[in-house]
C-alpha atoms as a PDB file:
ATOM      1  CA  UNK A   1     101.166 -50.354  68.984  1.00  0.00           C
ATOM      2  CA  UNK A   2      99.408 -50.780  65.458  1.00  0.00           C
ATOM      3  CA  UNK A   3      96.188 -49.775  65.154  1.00  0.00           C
ATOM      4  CA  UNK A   4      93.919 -49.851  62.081  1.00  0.00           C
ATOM      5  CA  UNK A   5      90.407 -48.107  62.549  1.00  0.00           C
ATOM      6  CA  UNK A   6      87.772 -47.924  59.532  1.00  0.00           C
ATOM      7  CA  UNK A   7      84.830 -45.653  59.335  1.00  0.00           C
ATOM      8  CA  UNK A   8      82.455 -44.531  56.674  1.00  0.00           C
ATOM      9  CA  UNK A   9      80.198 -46.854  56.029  1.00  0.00           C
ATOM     10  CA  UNK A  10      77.002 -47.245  56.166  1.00  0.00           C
ATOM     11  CA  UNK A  11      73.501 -47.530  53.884  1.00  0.00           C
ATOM     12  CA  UNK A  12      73.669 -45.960  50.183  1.00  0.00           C
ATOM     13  CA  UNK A  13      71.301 -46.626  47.230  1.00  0.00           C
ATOM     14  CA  UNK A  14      72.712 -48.376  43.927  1.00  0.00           C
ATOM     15  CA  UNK A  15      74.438 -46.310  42.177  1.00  0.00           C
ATOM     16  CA  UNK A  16      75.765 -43.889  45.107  1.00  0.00           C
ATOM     17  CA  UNK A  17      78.899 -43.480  46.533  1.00  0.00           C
ATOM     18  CA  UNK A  18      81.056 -43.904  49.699  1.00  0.00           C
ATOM     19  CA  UNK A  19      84.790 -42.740  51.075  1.00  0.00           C
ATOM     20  CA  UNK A  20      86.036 -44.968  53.655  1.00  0.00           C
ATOM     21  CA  UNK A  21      88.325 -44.004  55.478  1.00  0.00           C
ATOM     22  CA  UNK A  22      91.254 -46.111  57.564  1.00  0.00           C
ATOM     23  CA  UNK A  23      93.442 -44.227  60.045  1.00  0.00           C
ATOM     24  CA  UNK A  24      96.672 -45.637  60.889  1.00  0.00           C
ATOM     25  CA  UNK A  25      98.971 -45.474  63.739  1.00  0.00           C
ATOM     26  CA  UNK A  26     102.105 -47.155  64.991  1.00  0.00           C
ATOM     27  CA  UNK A  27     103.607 -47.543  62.179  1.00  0.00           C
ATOM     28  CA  UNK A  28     104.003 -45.538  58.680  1.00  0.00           C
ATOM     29  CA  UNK A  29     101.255 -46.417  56.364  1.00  0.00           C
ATOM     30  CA  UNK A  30     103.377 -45.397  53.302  1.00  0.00           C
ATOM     31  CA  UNK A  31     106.198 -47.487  53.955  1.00  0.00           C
ATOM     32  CA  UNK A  32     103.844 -50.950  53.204  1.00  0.00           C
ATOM     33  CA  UNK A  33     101.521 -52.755  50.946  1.00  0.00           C
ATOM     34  CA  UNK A  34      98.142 -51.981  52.411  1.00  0.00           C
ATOM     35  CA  UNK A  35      94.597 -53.803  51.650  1.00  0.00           C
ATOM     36  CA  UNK A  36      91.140 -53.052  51.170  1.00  0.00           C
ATOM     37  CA  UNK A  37      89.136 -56.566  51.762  1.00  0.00           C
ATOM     38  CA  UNK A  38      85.829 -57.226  52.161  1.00  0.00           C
ATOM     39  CA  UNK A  39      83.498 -60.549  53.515  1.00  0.00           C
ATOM     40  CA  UNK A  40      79.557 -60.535  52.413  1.00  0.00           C
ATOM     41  CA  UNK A  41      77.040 -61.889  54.297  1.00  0.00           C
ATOM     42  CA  UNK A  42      77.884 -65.573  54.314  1.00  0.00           C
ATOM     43  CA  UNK A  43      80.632 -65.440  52.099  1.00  0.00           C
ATOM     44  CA  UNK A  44      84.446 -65.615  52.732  1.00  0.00           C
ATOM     45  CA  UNK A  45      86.675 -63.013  52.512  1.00  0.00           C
ATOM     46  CA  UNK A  46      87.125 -61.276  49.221  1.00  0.00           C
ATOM     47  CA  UNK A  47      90.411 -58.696  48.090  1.00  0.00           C
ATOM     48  CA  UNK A  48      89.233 -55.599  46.942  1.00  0.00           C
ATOM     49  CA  UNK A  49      92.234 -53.363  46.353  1.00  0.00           C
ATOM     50  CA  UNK A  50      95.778 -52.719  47.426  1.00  0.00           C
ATOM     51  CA  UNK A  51      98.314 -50.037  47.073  1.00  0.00           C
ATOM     52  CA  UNK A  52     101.864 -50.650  47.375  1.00  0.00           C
ATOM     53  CA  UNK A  53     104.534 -49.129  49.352  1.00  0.00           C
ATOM     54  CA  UNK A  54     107.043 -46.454  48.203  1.00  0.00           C
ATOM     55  CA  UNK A  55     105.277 -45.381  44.338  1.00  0.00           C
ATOM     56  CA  UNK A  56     102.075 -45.933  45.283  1.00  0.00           C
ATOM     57  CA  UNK A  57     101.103 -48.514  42.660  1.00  0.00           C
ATOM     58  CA  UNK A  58      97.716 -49.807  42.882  1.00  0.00           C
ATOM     59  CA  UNK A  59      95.289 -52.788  42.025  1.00  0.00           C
ATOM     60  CA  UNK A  60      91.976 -54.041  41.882  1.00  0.00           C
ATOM     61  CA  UNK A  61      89.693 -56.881  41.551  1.00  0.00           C
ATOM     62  CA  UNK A  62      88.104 -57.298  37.995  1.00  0.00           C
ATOM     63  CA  UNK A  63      84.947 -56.913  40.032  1.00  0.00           C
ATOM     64  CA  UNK A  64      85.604 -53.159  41.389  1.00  0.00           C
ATOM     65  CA  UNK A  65      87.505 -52.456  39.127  1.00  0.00           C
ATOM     66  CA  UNK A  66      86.600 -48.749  37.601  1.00  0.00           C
ATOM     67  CA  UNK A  67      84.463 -48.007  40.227  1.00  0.00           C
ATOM     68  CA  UNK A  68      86.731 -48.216  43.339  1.00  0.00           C
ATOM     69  CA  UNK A  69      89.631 -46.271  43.881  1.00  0.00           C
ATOM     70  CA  UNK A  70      92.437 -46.846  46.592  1.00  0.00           C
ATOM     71  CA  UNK A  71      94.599 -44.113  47.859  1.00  0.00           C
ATOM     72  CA  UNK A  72      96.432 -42.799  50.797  1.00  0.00           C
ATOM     73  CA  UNK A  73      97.401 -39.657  52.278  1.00  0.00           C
ATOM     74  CA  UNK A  74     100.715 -39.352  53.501  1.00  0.00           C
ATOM     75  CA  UNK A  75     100.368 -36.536  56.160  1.00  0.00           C
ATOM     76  CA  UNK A  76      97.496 -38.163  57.873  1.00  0.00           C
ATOM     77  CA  UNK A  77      98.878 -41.583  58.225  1.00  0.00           C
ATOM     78  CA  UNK A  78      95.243 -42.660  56.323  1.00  0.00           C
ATOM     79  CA  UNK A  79      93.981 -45.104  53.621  1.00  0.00           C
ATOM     80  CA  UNK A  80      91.122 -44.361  51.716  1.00  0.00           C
ATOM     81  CA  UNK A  81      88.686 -46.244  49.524  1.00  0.00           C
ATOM     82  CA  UNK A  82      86.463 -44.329  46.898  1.00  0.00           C
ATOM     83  CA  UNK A  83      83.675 -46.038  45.692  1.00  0.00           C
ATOM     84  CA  UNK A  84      81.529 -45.205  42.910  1.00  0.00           C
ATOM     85  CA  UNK A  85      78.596 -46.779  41.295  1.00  0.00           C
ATOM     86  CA  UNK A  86      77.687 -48.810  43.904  1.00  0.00           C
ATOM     87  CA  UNK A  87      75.697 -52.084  43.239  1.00  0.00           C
ATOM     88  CA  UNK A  88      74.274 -54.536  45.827  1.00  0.00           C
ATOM     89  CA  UNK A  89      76.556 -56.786  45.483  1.00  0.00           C
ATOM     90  CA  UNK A  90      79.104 -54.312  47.250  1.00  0.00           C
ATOM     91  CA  UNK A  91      77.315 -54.882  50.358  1.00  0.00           C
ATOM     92  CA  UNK A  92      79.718 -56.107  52.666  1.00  0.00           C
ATOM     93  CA  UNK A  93      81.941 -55.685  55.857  1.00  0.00           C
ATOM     94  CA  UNK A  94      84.852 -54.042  54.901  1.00  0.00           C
ATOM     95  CA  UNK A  95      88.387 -54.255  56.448  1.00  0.00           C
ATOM     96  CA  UNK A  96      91.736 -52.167  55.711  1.00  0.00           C
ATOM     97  CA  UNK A  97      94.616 -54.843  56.061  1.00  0.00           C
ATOM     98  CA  UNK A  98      98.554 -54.102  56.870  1.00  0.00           C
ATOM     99  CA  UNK A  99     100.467 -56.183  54.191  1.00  0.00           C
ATOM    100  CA  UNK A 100     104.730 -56.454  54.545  1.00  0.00           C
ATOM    101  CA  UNK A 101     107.233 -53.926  52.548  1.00  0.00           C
ATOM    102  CA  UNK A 102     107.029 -56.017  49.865  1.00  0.00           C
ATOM    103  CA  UNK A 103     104.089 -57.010  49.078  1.00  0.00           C
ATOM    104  CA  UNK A 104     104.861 -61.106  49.745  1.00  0.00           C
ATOM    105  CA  UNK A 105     104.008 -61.339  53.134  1.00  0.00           C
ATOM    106  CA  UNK A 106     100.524 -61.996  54.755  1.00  0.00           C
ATOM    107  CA  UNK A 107      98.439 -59.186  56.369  1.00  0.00           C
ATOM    108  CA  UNK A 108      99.316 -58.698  60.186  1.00  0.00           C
ATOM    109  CA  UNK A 109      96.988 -56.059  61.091  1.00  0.00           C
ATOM    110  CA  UNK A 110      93.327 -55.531  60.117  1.00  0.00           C
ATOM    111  CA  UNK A 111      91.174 -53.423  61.233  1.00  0.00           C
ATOM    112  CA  UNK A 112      87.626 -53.774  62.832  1.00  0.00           C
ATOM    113  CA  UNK A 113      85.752 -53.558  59.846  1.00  0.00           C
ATOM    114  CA  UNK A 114      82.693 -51.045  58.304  1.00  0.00           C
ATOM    115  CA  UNK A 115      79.551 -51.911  57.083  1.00  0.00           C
ATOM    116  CA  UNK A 116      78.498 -50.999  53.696  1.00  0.00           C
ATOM    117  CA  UNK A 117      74.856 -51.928  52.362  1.00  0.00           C
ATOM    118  CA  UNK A 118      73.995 -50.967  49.000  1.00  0.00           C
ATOM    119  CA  UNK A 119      70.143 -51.447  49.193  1.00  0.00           C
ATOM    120  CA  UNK A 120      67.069 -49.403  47.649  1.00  0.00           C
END
């Protein structure tokens, strides 16, 4: 069955970085739109980045956007988020999503979520 699981998060000071990670199985990461998104305390849910199947293509929100990078490696079934500069506003749970092939259709998997707290 699909399963989505997230890990490395955790506490970092402005201005540092953190690599998620979200391993994949059941189905071949590569062959669908996945999602980064992300919910802050007592906020709703926010898109933070996707990456398309096939090319690879990828996009961001204007708020992330030079600081994160999405990406994927094939062999390993895994998504990745880099993120640089970190501010606390980044703080957040944050979720890898399973989009469709092309891109139109809603998530159907999501993983459990990693917590990322950007705090001095």
């Amino acid at each position: 069955q699909v399963q989505l699981v997230e890990s490395g998060g955790g506490l970092v000071q402005p201005g540092g970085s953190l690599r998620l990670s979200c391993a994949a199985s059941g189905f071949t990461l590569s062959s669908y739109w996945m999602s980064w998104v992300r919910q802050a305390p007592g906020k709703g849910l926010e898109w933070v980045s996707d990456i398309n199947s096939g090319g690879g293509g990828t996009s961001y929100a204007d708020s992330v956007k030079g600081r994160f990078t999405i990406s994927r490696d094939n062999a390993k079934n895994t998504l990745y988020l880099q993120m640089n500069s970190l501010k606390p506003d980044d703080t957040a749970v944050y979720y890898c999503a399973k989009g469709g092939v092309t891109g139109w259709e809603p998530y159907d998997y999501w993983g459990q979520g990693t917590q990322v707290t950007v705090s001095s």
